[in-house]
Protein backbone atom coordinates (compact mmCIF):
# COMPACT_ATOMS: atom_id res chain seq x y z
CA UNK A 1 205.73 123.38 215.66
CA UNK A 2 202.66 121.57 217.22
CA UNK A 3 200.21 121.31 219.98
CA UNK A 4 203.20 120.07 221.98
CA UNK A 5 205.38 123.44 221.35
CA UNK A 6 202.76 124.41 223.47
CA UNK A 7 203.48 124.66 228.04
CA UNK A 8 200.28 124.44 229.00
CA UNK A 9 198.86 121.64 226.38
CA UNK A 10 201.84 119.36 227.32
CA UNK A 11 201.02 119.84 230.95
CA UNK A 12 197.48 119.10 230.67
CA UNK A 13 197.87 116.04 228.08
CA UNK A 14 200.46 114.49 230.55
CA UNK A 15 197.99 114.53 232.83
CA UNK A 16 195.32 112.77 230.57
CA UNK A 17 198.17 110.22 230.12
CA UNK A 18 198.92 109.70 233.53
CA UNK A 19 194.99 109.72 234.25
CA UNK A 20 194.21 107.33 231.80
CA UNK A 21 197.03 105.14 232.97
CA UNK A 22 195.93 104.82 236.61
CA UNK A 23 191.99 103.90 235.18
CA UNK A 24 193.24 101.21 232.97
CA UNK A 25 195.19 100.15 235.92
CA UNK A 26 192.18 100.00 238.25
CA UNK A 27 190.19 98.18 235.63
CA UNK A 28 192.82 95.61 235.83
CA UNK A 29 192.88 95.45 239.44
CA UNK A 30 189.04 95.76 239.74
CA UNK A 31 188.77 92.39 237.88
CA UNK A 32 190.82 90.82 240.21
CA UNK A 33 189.43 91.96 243.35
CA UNK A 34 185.92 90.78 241.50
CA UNK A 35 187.22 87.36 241.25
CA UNK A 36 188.75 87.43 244.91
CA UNK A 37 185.04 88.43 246.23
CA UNK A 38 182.54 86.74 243.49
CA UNK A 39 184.88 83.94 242.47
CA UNK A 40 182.95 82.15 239.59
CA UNK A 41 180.67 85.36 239.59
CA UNK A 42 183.36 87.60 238.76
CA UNK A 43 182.17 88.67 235.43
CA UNK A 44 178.98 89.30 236.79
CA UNK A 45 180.38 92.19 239.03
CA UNK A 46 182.83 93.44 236.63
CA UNK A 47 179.89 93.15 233.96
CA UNK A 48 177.80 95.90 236.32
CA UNK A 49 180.78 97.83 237.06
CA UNK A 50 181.85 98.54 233.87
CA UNK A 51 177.84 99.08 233.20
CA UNK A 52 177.57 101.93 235.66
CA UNK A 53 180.58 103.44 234.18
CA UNK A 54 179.17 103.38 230.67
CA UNK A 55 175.71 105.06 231.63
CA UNK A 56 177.32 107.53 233.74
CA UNK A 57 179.61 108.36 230.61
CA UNK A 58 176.68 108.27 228.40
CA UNK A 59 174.98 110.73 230.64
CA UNK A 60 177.41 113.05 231.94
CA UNK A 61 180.36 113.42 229.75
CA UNK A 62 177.54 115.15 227.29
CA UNK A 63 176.49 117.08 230.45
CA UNK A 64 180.02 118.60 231.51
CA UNK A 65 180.54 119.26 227.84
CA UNK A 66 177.26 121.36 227.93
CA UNK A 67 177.45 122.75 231.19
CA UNK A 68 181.47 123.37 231.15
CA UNK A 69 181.68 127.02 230.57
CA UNK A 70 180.09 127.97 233.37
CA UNK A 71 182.87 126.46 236.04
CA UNK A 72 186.54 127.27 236.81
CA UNK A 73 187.99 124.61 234.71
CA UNK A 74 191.37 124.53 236.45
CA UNK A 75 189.88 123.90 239.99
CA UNK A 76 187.53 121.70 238.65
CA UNK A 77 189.95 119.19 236.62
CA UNK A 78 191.88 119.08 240.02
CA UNK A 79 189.34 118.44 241.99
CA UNK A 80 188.18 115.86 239.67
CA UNK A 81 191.39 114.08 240.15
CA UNK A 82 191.58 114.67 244.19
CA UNK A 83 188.00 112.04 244.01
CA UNK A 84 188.95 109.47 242.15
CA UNK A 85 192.22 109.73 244.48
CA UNK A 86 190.69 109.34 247.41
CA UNK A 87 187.76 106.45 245.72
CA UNK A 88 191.20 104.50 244.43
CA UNK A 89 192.34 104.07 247.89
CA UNK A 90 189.16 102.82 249.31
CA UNK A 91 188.93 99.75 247.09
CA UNK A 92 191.69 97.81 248.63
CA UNK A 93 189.35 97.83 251.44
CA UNK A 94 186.51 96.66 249.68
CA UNK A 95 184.44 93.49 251.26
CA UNK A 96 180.78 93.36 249.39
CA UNK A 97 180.19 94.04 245.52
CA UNK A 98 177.75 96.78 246.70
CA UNK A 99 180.32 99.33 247.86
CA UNK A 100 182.26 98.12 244.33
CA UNK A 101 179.24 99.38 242.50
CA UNK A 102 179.23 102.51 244.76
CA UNK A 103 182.42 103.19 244.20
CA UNK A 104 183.26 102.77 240.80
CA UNK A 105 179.91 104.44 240.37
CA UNK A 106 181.84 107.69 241.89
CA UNK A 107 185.30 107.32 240.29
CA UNK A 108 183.54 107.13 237.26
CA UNK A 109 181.35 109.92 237.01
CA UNK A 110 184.32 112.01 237.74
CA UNK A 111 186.08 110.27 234.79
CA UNK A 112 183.45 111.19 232.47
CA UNK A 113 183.95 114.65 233.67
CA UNK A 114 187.05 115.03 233.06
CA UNK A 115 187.30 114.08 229.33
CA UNK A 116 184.90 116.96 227.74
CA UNK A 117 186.13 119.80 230.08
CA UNK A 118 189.89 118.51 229.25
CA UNK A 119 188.77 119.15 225.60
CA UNK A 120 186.90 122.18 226.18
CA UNK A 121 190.17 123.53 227.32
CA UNK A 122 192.33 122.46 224.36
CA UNK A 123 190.63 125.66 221.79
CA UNK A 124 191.59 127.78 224.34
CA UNK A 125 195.46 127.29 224.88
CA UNK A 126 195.76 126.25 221.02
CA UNK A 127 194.55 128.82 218.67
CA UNK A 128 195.92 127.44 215.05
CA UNK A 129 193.08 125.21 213.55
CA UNK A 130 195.29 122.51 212.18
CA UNK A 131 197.53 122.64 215.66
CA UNK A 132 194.00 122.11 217.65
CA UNK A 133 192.82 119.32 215.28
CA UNK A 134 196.12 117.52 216.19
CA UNK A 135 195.82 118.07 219.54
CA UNK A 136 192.10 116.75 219.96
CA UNK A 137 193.42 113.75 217.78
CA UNK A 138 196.35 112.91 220.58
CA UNK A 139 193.89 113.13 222.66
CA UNK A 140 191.56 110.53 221.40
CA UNK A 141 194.94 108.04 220.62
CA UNK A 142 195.61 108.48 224.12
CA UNK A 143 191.91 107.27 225.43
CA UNK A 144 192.36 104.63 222.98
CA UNK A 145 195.51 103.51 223.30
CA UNK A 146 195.28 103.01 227.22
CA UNK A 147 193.67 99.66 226.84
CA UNK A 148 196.65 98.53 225.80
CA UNK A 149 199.25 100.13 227.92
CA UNK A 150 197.47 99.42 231.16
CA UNK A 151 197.28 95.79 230.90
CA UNK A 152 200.91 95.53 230.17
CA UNK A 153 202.24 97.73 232.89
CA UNK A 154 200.03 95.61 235.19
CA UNK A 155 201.48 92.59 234.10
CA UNK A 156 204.78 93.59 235.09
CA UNK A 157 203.34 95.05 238.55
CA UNK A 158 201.67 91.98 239.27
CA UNK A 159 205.21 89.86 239.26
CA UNK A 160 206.38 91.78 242.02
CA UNK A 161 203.18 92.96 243.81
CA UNK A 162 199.66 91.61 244.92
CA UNK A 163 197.07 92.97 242.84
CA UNK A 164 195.49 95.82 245.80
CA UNK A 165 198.86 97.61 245.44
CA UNK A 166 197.91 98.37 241.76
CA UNK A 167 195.26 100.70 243.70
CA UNK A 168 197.47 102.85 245.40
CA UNK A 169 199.73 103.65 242.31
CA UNK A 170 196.61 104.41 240.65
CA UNK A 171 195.98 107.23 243.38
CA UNK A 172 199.43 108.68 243.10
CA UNK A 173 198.91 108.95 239.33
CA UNK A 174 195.67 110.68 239.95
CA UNK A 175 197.86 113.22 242.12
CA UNK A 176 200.40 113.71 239.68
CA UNK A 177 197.64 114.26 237.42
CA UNK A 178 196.12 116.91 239.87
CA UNK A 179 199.83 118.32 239.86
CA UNK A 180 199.95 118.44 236.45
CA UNK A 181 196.61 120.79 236.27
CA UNK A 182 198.05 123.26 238.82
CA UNK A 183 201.10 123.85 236.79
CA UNK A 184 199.61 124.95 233.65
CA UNK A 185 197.56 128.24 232.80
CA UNK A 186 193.97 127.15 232.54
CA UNK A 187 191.85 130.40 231.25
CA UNK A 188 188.51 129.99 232.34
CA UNK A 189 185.64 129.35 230.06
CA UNK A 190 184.07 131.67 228.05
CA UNK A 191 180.37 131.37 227.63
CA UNK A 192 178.80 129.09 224.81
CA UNK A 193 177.43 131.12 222.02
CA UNK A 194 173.70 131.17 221.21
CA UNK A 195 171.88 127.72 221.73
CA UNK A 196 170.85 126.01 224.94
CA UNK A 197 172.22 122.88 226.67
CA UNK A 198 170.47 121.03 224.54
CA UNK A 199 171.42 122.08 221.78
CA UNK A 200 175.15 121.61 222.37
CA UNK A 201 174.19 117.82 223.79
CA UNK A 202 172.34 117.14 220.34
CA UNK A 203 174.17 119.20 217.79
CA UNK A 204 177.00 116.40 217.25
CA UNK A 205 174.30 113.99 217.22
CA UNK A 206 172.31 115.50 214.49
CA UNK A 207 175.53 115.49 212.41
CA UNK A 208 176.03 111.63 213.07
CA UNK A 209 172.59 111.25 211.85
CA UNK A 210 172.84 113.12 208.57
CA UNK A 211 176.20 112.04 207.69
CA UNK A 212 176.90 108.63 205.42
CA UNK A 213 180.40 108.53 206.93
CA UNK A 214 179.65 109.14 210.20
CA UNK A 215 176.42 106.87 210.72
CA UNK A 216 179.29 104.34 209.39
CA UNK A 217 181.51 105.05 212.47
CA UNK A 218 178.17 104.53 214.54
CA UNK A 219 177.71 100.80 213.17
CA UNK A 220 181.58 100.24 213.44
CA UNK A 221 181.88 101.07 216.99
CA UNK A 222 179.05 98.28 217.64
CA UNK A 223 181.58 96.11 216.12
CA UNK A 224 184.49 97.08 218.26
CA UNK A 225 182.38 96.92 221.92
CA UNK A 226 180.70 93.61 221.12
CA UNK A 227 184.09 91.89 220.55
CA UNK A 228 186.20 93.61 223.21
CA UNK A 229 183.61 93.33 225.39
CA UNK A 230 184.22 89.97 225.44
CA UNK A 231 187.89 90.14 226.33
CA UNK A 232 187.23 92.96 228.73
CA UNK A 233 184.66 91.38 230.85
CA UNK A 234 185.47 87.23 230.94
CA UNK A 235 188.97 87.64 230.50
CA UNK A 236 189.34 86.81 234.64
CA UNK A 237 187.22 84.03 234.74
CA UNK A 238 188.27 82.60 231.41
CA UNK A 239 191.85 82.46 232.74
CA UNK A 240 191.12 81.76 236.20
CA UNK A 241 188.60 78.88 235.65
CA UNK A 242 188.85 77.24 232.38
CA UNK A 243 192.73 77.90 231.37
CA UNK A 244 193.59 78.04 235.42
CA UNK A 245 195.96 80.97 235.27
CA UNK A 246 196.95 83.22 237.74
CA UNK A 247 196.19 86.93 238.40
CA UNK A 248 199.80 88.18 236.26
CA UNK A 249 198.77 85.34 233.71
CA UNK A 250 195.49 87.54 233.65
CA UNK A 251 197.08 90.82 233.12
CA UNK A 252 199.25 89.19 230.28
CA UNK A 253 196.73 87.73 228.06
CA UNK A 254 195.01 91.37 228.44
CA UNK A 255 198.17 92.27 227.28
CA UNK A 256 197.89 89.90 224.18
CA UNK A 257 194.86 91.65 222.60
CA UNK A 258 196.73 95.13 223.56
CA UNK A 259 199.58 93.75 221.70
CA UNK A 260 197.39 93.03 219.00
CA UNK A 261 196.09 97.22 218.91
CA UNK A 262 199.50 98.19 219.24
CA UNK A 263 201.05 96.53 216.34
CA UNK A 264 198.14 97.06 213.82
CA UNK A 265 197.97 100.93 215.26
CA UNK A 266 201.57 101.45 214.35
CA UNK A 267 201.07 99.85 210.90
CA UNK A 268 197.47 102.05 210.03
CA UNK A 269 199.55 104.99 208.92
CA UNK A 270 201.17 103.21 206.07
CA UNK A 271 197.38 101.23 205.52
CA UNK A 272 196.13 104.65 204.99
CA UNK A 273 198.52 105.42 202.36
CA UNK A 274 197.00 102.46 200.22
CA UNK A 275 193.75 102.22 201.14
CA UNK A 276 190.66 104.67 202.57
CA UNK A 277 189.57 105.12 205.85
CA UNK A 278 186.65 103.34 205.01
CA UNK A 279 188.06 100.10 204.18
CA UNK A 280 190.75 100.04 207.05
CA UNK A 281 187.39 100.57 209.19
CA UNK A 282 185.13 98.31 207.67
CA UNK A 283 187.99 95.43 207.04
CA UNK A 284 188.71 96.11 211.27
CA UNK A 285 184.89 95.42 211.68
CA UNK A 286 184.61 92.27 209.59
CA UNK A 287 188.36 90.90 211.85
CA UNK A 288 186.18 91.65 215.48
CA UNK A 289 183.63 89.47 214.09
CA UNK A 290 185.85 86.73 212.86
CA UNK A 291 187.61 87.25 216.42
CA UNK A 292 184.24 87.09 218.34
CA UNK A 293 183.00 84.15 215.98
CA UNK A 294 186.50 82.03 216.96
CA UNK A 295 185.98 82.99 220.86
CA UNK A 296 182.13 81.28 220.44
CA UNK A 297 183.96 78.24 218.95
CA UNK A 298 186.94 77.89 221.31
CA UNK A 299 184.27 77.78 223.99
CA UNK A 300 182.16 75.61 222.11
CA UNK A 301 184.60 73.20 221.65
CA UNK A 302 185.35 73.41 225.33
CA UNK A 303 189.03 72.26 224.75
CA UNK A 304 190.94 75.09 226.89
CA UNK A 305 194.02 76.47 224.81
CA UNK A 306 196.82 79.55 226.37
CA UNK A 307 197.93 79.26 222.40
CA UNK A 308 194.15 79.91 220.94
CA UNK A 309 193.06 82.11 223.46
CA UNK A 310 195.54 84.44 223.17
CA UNK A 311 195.55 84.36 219.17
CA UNK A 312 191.80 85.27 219.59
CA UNK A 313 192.59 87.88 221.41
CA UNK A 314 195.60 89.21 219.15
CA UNK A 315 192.94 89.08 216.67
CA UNK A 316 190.48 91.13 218.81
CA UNK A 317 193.00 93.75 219.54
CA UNK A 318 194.13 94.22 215.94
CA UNK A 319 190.36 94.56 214.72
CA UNK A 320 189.79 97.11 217.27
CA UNK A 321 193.23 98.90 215.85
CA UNK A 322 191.94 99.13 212.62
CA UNK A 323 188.27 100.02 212.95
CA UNK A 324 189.39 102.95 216.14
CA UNK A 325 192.22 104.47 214.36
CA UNK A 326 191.25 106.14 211.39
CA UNK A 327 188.13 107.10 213.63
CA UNK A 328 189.51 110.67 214.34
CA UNK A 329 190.68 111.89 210.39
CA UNK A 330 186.69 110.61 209.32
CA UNK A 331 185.41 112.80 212.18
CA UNK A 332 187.49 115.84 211.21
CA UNK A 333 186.96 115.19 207.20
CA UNK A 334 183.25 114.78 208.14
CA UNK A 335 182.78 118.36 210.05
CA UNK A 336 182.84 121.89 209.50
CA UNK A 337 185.79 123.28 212.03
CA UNK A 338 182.79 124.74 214.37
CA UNK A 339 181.75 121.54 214.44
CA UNK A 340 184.57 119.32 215.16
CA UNK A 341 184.00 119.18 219.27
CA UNK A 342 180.52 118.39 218.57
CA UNK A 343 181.20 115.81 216.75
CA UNK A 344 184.16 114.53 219.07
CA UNK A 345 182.07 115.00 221.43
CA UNK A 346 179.28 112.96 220.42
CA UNK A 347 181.56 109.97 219.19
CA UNK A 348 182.33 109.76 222.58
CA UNK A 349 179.10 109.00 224.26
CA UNK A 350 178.11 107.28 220.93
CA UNK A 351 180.76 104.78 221.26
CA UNK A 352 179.87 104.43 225.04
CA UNK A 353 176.38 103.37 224.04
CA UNK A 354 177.68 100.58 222.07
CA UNK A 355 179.85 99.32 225.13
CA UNK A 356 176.43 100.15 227.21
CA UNK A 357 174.65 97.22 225.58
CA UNK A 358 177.36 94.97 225.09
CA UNK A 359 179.29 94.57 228.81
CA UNK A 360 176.23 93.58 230.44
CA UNK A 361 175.45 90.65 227.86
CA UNK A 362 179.05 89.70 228.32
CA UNK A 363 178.53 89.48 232.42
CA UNK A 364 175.36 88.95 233.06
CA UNK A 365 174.46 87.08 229.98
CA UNK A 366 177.54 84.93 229.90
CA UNK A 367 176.94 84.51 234.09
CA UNK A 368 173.05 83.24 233.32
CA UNK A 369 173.19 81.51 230.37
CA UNK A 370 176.88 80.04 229.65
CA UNK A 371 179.82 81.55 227.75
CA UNK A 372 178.63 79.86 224.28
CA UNK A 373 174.85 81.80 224.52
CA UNK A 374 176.60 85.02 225.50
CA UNK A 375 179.31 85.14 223.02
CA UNK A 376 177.43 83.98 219.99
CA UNK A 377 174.92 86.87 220.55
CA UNK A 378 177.98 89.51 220.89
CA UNK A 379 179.48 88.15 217.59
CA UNK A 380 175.71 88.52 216.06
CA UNK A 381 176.28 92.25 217.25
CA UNK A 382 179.25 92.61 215.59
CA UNK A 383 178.56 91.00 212.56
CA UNK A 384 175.44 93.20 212.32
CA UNK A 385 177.88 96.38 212.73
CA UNK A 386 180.14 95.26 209.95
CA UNK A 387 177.44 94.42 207.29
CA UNK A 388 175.24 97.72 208.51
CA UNK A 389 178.69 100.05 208.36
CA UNK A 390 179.04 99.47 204.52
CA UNK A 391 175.36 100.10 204.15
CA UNK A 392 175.19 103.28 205.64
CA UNK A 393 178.66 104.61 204.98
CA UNK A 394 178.45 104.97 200.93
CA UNK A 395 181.70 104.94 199.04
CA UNK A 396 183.11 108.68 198.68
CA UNK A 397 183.08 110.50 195.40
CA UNK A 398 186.01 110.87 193.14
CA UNK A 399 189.21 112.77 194.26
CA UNK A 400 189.06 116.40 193.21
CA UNK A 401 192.05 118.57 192.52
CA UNK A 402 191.88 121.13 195.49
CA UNK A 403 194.66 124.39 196.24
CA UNK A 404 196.04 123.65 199.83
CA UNK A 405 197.87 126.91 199.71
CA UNK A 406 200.99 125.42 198.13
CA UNK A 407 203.25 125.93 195.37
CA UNK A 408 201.39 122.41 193.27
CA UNK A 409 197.98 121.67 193.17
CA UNK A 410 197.30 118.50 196.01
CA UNK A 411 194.75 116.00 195.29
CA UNK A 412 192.12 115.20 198.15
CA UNK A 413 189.46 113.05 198.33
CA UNK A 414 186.41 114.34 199.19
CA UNK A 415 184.19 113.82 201.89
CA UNK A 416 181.82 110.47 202.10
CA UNK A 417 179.40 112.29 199.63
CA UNK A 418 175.83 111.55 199.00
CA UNK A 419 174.43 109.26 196.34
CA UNK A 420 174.54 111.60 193.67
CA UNK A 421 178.31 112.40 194.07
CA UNK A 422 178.18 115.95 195.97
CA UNK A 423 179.84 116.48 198.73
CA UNK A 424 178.12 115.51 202.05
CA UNK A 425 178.28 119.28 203.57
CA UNK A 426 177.25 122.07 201.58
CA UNK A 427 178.92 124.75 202.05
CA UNK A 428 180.91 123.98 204.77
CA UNK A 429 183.43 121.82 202.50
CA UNK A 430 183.32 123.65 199.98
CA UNK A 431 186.80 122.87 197.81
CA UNK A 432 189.44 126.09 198.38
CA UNK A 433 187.39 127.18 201.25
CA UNK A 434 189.30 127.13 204.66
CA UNK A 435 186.98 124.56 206.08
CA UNK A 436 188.09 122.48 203.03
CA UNK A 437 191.36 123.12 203.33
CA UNK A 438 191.23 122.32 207.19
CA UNK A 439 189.99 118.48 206.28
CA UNK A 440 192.68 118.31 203.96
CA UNK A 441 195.18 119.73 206.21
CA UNK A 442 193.97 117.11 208.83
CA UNK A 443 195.33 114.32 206.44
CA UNK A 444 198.64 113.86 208.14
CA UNK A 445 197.70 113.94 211.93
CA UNK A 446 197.49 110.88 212.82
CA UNK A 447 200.83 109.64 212.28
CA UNK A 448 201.60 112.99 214.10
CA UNK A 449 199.68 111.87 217.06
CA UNK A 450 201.02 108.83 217.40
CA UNK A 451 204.50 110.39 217.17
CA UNK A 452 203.74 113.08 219.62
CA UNK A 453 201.52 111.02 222.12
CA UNK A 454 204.82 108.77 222.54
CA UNK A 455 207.14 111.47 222.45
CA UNK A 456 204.79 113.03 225.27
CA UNK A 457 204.88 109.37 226.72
């Protein structure tokens, strides 16, 4: 039946939805009210903002996921909510980019919360293996895929409404969301086995160093941040200033790169059938550069287009479809089943480091030094990802015949093995074992995800 048969995970991943709405909402509106105070400095303020949010994920979401089994997780997801509530309806009231910094700073350290001890909870209510991996899949669709449904839905606001009201349906979401919690059965946490905090931080972490496949992710998402960086951070000021747009005209060509992710994500599945995860991945990488390499020459050329700009943004938003998809069957394949929060786990902050380094050279560099300077050093970061990911992520070994527990022999690739054609994990993956069998198993989910996470939708 599914993660979704299940009350209490449909509960709590509605209320991921609805919380990941109401953030992508108040990124939207947070540009906006950036412009409105900084003007021509916008991107500078969103630049920090979105800077403080990446450290504090960095930092703390591998904290809470180390620390989370020693708190009542129910009152602690709503409480979680019940802040970035009441931080939401404080920004409309906003008057200096300090108490932007100070706030965001809050909302999103109670953001980064929220993710790991959301996932710490998912083992817990779903006890099948292949029924969890699904579920921590839909999960990490759902993160993803809010960049794109935000900027729509705030395209759509922003006919009718001023911008500032986008803040206040952000804090009812965040009380549904709270709602949400309260109505499902949260068991509190039991204790982590053997190993310190440390160890749990750095166990995922040691896996994306030893692993081909996974040190390929690692360059990929360098790709993906240094390209939407670009759209996430100038997209007010490029609108505003050089195409002269107004705020909805903002929101919709955000909405041009999401349109981009959502028609590539929906086409992935059928990709996958043809080709690896690998090369989906890698060809994804290789489009972010060509899309970050076009945005250096459209502002190079200095000859404003609504037609370019918004095919350079398709193009952004379709590379970032292809290299984030697959992401979640190359963690599963890539782990042991007592690994595969680790490594979820550590994708996450990973992928946060990348966006670490790149927002600030897309505000502050782009602010300093022009938008031609800034974005020709982001596209130099994501070429580097795409011709590092190939590099480091060696081709996997042949497909062996493997029993799947089914009437016909299946045949499943192996994991991204070593040099010498073994299998990466030893004996973790070894074929017929369950692990095995749980990475093959996994092969199907994300279609399922994307089903279910719209279904849930």
């Amino acid at each position: 039946m599914g993660p979704f048969a299940n009350r209490d995970f449909r509960l709590l991943f509605s209320a991921q939805i609805v919380a990941l709405l109401g953030t992508g909402l108040t990124t939207v509106a947070l540009g906006l009210l950036a412009y409105e105070i900084a003007g021509s400095s916008a991107a500078v303020v969103l630049g920090t903002a979105l800077t403080i949010k990446m450290v504090l994920y960095v930092v703390i979401a591998p904290l809470a996921a180390a620390y989370v089994d020693r708190l009542p997780r129910r009152a602690f997801l709503v409480a979680l909510d019940v802040v970035r509530a009441g931080i939401v309806l404080a920004l409309p009231f906003v008057t200096e980019v300090w108490q932007i910094y100070v706030l965001i700073g809050t909302l999103q350290a109670a953001s980064a919360a929220f993710t790991p001890t959301f996932q710490a909870v998912i083992p817990d209510i779903i006890t099948d293996e292949r029924d969890y991996t699904t579920a921590l899949s839909a999960s990490q669709v759902a993160y993803t895929m809010e960049s794109l449904v935000s900027p729509v839905v705030a395209a759509l606001a922003l006919l009718l409404i001023d911008f500032d009201v986008l803040f206040i349906g952000t804090a009812v979401g965040f009380v549904v969301s709270a709602f949400l919690v309260l109505r499902a059965t949260v068991p509190d946490a039991r204790r982590a086995p053997a190993g310190g905090p440390a160890d749990r931080i750095l166990s995922g972490v040691r896996l994306f160093a030893r692993t081909p496949s996974l040190r390929g992710v690692f360059a990929v998402n360098f790709a993906v941040a240094a390209a939407g960086s670009i759209v996430v951070v100038n997209t007010v000021n490029y609108v505003r200033d050089r195409l002269g747009g107004s705020e909805s005209q903002v929101a919709w060509m955000l909405a041009a790169s999401g349109g981009g992710t959502l028609l590539v994500a929906l086409a992935v599945p059928r990709l996958l059938d043809r080709f690896t995860e690998r090369s989906v991945m890698l060809t994804g990488a290789v489009l972010l550069t060509a899309a970050a390499g076009g945005a250096v020459a459209m502002a190079a050329a200095d000859t404003p287009s609504w037609a370019l700009t918004a095919a350079v943004w398709f193009a952004s938003g379709a590379g970032s479809a292809m290299a984030i998809t697959p992401t979640g069957k190359v963690l599963r394949a890539a782990a042991a089943p007592s690994d595969v929060a680790a490594v979820f786990a550590a994708q996450f902050s990973l992928s946060h480091l990348a966006w670490l380094i790149a927002y600030p050279i897309a505000g502050w560099g782009a602010n300093r030094f022009g938008l031609v300077p800034a974005w020709a050093l982001l596209a130099g970061i994501a070429a580097a990802g795409a011709i590092l990911a190939p590099a480091l992520w060696r081709r996997a070994p042949a497909t062996l015949p493997v029993s799947v527990g089914t009437d016909r022999d299946a045949t499943v690739a192996a994991p991204s093995g070593t040099g010498d054609r073994t299998p990466e994990r030893e004996p973790d993956l070894v074929p017929g074992s369950p692990a095995w069998r749980h990475a093959a198993a996994a092969g199907g989910t994300l279609t399922e995800c994307q089903c279910t996470c719209g279904q849930a939708a």
